[in-house]
N, C-alpha and C. Protein backbone atom coordinates (compact mmCIF):
# COMPACT_ATOMS: atom_id res chain seq x y z
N UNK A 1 15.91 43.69 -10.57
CA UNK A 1 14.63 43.93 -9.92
C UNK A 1 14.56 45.38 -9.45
N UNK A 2 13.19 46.04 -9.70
CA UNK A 2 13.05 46.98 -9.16
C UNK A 2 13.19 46.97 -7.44
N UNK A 3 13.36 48.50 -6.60
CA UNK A 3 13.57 48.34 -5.41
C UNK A 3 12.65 47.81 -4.76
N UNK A 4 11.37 48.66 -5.32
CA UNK A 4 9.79 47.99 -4.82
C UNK A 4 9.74 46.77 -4.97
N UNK A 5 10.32 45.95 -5.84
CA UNK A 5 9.88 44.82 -6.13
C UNK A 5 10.86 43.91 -5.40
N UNK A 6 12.10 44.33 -5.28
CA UNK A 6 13.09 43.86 -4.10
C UNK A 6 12.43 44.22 -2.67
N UNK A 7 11.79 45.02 -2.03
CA UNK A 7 11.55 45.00 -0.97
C UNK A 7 9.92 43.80 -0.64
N UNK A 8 9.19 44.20 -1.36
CA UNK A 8 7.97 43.34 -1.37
C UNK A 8 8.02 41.23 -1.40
N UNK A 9 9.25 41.50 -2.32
CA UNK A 9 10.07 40.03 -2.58
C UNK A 9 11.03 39.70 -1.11
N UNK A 10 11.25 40.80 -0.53
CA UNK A 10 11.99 40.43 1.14
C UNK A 10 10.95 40.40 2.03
N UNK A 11 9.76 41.03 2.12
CA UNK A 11 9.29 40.94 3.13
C UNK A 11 8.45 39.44 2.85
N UNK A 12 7.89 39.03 1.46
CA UNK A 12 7.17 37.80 1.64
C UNK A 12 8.16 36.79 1.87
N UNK A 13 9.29 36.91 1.51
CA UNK A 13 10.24 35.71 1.89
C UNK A 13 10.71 35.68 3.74
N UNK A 14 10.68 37.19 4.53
CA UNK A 14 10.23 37.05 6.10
C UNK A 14 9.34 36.52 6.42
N UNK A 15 8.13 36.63 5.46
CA UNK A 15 6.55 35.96 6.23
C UNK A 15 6.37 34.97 6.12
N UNK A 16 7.54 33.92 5.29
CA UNK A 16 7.58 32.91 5.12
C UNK A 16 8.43 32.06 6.12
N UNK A 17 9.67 32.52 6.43
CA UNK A 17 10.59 32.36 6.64
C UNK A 17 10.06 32.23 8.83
N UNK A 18 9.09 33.59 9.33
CA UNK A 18 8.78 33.54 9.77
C UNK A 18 7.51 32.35 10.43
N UNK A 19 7.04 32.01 9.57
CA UNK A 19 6.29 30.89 9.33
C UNK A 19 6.99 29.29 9.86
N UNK A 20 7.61 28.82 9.08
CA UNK A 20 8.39 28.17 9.35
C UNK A 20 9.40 27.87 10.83
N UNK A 21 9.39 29.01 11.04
CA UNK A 21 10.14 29.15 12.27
C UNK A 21 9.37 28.43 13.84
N UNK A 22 7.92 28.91 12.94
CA UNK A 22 7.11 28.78 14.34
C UNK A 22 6.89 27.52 14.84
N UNK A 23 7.49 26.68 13.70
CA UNK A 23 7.40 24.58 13.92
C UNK A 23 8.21 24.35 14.44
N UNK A 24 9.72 25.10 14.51
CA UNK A 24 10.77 24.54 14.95
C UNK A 24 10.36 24.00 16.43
N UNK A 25 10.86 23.08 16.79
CA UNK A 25 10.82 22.24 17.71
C UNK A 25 9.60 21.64 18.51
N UNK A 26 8.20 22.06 17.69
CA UNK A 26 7.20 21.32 18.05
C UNK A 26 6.98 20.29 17.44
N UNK A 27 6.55 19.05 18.63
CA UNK A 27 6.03 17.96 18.39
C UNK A 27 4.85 17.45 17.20
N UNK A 28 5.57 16.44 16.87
CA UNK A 28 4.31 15.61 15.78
C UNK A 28 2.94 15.84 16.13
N UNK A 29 2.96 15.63 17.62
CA UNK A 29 1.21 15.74 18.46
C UNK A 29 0.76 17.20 17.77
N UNK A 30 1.53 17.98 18.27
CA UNK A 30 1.43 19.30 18.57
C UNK A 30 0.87 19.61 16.74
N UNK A 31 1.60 19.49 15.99
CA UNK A 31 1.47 19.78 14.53
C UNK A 31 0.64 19.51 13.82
N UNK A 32 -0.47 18.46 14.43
CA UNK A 32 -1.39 17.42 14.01
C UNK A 32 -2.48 17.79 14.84
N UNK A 33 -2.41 18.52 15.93
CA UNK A 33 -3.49 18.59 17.01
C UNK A 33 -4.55 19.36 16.07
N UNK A 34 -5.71 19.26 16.03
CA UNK A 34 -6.81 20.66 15.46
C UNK A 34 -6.73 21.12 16.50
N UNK A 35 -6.61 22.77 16.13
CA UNK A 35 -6.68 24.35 16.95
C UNK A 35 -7.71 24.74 17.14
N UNK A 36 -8.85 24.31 15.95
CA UNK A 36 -9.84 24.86 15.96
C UNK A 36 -11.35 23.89 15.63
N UNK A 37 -12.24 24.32 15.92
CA UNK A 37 -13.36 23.74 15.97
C UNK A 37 -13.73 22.69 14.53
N UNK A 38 -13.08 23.37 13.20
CA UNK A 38 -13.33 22.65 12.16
C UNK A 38 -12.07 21.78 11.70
N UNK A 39 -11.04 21.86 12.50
CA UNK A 39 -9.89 21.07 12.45
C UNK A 39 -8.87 21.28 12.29
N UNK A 40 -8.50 22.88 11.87
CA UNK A 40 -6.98 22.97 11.62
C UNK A 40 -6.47 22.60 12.38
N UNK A 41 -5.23 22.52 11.63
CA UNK A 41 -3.73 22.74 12.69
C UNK A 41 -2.62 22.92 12.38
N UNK A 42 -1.54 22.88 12.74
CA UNK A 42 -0.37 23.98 12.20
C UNK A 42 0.15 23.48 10.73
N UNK A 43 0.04 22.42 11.03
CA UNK A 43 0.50 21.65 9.35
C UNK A 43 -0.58 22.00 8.43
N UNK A 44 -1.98 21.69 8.59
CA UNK A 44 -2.66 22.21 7.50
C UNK A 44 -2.36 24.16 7.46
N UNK A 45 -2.18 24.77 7.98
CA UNK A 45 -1.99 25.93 7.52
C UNK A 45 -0.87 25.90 6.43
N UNK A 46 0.09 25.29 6.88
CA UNK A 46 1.59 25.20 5.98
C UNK A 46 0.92 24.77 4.06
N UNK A 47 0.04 23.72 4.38
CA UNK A 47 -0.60 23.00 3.60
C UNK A 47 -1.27 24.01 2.60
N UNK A 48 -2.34 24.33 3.87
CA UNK A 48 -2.94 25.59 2.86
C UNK A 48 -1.91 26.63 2.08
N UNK A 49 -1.18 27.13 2.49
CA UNK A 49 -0.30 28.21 1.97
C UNK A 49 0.29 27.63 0.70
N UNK A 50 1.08 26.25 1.22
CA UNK A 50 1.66 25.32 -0.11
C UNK A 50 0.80 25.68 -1.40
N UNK A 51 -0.40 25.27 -1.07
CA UNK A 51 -1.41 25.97 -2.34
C UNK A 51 -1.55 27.27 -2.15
N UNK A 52 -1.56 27.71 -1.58
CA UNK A 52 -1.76 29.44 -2.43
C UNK A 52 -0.42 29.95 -2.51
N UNK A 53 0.69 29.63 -2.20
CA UNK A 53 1.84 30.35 -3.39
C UNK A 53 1.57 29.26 -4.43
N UNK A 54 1.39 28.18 -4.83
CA UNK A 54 1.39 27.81 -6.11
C UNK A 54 -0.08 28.32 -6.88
N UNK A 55 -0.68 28.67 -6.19
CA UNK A 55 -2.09 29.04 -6.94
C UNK A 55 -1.61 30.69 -7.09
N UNK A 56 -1.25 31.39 -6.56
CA UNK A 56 -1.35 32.67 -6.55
C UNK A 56 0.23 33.46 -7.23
N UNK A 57 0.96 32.64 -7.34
CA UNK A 57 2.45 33.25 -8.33
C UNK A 57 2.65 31.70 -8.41
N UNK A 58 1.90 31.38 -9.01
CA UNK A 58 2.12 30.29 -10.14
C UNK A 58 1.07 30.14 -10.96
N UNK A 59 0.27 29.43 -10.85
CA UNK A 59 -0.87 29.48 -11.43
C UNK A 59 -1.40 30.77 -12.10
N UNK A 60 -1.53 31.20 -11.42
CA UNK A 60 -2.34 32.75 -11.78
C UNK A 60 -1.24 33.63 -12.98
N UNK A 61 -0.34 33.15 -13.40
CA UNK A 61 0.52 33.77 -14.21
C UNK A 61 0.67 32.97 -15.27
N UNK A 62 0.14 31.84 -15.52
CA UNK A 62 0.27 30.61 -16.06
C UNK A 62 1.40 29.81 -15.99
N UNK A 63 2.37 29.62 -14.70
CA UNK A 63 3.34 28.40 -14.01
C UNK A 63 2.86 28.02 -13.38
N UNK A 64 1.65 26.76 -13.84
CA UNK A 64 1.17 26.14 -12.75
C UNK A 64 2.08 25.09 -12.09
N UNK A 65 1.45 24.56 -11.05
CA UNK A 65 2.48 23.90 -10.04
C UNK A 65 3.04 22.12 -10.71
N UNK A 66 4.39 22.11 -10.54
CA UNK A 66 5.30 20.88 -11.12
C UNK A 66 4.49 19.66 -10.33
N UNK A 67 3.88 19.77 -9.23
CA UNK A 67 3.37 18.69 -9.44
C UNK A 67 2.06 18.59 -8.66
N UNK A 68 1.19 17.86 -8.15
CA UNK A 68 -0.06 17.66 -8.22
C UNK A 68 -0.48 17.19 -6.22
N UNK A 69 -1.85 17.91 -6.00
CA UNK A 69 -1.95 18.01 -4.90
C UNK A 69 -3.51 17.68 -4.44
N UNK A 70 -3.45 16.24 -3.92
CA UNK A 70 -4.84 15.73 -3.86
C UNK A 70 -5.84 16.33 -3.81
N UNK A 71 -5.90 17.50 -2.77
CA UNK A 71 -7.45 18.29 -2.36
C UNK A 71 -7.36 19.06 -3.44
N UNK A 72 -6.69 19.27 -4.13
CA UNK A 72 -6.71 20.16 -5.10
C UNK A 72 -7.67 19.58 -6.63
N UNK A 73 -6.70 18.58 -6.85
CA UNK A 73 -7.41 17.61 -7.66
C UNK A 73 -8.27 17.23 -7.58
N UNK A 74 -9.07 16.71 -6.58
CA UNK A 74 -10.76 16.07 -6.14
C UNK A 74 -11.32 17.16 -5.44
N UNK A 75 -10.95 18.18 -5.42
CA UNK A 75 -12.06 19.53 -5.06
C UNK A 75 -12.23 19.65 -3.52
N UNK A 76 -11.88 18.77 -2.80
CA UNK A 76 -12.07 18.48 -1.59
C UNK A 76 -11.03 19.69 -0.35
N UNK A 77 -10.09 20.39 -1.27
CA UNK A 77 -9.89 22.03 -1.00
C UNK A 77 -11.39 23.01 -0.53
N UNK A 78 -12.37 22.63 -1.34
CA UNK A 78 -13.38 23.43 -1.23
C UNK A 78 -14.36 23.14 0.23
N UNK A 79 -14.15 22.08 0.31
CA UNK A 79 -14.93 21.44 1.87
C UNK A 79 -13.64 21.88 3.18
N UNK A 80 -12.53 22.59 2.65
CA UNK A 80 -11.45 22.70 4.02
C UNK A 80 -10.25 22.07 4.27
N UNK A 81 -10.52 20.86 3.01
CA UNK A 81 -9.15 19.92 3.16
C UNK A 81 -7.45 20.21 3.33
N UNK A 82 -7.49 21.24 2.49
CA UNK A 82 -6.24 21.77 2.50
C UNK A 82 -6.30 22.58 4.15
N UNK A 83 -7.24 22.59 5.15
CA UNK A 83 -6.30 23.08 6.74
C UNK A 83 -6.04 22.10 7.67
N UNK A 84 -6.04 21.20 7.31
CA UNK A 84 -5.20 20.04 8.27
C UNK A 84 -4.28 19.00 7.53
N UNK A 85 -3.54 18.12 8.27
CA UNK A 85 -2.92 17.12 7.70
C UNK A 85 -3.68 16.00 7.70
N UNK A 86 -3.39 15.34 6.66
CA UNK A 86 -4.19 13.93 7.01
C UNK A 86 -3.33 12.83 7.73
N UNK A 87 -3.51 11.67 7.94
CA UNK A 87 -2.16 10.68 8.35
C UNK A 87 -1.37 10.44 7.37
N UNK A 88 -1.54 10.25 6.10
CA UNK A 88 -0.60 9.80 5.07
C UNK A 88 0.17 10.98 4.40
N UNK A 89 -0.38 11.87 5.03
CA UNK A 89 0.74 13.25 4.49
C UNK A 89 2.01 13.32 5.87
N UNK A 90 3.10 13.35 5.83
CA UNK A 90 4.01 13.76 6.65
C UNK A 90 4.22 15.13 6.93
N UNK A 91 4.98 15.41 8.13
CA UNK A 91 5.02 16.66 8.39
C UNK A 91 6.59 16.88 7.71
N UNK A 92 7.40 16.09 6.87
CA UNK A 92 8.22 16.53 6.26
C UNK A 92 7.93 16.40 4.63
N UNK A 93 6.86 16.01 4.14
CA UNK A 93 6.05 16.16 3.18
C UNK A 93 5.36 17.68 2.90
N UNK A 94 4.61 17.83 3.93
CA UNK A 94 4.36 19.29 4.12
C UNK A 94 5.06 20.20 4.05
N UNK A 95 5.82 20.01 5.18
CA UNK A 95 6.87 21.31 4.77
C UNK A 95 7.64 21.49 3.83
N UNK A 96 8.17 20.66 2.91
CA UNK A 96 8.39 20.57 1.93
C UNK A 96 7.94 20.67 0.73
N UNK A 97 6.77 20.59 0.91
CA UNK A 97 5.75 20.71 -0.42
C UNK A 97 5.50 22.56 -0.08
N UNK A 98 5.17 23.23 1.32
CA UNK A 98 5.18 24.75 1.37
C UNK A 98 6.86 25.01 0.71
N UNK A 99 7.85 24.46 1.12
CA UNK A 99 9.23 24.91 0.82
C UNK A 99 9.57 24.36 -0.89
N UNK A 100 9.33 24.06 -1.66
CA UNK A 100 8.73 23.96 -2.88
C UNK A 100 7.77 24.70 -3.68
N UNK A 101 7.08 24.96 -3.03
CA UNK A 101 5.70 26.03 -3.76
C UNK A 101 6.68 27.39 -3.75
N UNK A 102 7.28 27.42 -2.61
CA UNK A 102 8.03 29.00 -1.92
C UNK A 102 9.12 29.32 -3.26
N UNK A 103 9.66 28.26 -3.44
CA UNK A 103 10.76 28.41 -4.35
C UNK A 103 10.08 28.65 -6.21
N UNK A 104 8.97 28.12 -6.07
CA UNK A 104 8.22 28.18 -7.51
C UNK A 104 7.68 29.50 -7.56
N UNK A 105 7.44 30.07 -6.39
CA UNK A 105 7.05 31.43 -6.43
C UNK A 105 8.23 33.04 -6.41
N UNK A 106 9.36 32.22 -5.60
CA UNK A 106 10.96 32.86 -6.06
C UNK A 106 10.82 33.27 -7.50
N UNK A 107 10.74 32.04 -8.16
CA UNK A 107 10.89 32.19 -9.98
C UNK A 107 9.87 32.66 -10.15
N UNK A 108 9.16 32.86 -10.14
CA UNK A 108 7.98 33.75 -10.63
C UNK A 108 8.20 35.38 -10.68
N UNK A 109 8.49 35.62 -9.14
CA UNK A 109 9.04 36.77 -8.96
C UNK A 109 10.16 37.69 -9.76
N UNK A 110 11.16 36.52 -9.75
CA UNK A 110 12.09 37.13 -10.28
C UNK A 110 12.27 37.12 -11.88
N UNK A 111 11.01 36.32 -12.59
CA UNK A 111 10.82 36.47 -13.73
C UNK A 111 9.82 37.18 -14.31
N UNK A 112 9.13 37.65 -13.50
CA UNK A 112 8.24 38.76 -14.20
C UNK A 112 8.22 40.17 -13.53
N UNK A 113 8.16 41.21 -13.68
CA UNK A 113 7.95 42.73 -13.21
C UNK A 113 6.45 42.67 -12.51
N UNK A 114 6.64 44.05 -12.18
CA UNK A 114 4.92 44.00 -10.95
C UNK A 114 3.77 44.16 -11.88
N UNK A 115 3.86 44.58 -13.17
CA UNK A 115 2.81 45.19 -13.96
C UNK A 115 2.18 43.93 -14.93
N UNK A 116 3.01 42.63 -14.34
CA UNK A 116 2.72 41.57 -15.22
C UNK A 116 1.51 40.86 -15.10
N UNK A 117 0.81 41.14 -16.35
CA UNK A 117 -0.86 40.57 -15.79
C UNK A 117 -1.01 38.81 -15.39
N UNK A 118 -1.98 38.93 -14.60
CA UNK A 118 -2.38 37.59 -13.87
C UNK A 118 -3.62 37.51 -14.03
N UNK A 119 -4.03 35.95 -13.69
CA UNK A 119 -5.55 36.50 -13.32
C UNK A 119 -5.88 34.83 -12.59
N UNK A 120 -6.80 35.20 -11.15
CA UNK A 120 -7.57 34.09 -10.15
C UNK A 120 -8.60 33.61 -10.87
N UNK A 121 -8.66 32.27 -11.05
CA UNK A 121 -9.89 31.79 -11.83
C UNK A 121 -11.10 31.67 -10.57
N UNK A 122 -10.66 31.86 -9.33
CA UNK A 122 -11.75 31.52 -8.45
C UNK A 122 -12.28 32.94 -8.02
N UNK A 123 -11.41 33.69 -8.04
CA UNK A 123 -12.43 35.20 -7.48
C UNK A 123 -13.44 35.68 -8.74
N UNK A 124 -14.36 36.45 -7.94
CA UNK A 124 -15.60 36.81 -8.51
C UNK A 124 -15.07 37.41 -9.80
N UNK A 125 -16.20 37.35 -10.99
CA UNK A 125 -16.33 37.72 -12.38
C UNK A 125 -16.30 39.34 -12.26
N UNK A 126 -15.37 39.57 -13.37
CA UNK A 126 -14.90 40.85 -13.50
C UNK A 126 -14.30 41.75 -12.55
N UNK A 127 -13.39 40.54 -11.28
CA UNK A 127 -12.46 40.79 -10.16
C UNK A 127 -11.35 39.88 -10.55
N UNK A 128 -11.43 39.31 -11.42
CA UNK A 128 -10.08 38.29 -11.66
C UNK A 128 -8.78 38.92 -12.12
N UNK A 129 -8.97 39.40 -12.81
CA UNK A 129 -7.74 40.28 -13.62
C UNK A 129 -6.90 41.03 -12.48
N UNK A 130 -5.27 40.60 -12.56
CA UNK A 130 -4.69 41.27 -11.19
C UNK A 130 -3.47 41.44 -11.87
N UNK A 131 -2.23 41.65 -11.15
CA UNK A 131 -0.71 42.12 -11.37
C UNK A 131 -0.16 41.34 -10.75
N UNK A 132 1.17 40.94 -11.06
CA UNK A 132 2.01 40.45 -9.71
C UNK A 132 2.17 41.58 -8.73
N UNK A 133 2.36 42.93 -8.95
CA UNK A 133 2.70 43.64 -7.85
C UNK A 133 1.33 43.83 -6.74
């Protein structure tokens, strides 16, 4: 790996790593509570992210994700679904499904260079086309 590409590959694995950290020892309540007016809460953030490292160094490179993720599948991502938990998702489901995506995006990294074309099927027309770096 290039250095750039070693340092950029350490700091998203801190912002991750950092992430994670911030659950340690909060409660089920706590993880499940909505923060905000339309419902997040700390697990759906995890949630959300779960999909965008698999959407964004996976997908977008063509490794889409090993396996399959309801709001994703019934569109229901698009109404917000992916920022909260539901009851039948666990909070060791979650984190596991972000700590899974994390590792699908490891391999990504370390299998392609920064100049390797990608492209977002959801950003605007003739903004899709991107790099890993």
């Amino acid at each position: 790996m290039s250095d750039l590409k070693e340092e950029l590959h350490r700091k998203l694995q801190a912002a991750r790593a950092g992430l994670l950290s911030k659950l340690e020892g909060v409660n089920e309540y706590d993880l499940r509570r909505p923060m905000t007016p339309t419902g997040t809460n700390l697990l759906g953030l995890v949630k959300h992210l779960a999909g965008g490292e698999y959407e964004y160094l996976g997908a977008s490179f063509k490794r889409p994700a090993p396996e399959t993720m309801s709001w994703i599948e019934d569109g229901s991502i698009w109404d917000g679904a992916d920022m909260w938990a539901t009851p039948d998702e666990s909070s060791e489901y979650l984190i596991g499904l972000y700590e899974r995506a994390c590792a699908h995006g490891d391999q990504t990294v370390a299998d392609l260079d920064l100049q390797a074309a990608g492209w977002v099927a959801h950003w605007p027309e003739g903004r899709r086309d991107t790099t890993l770096g």
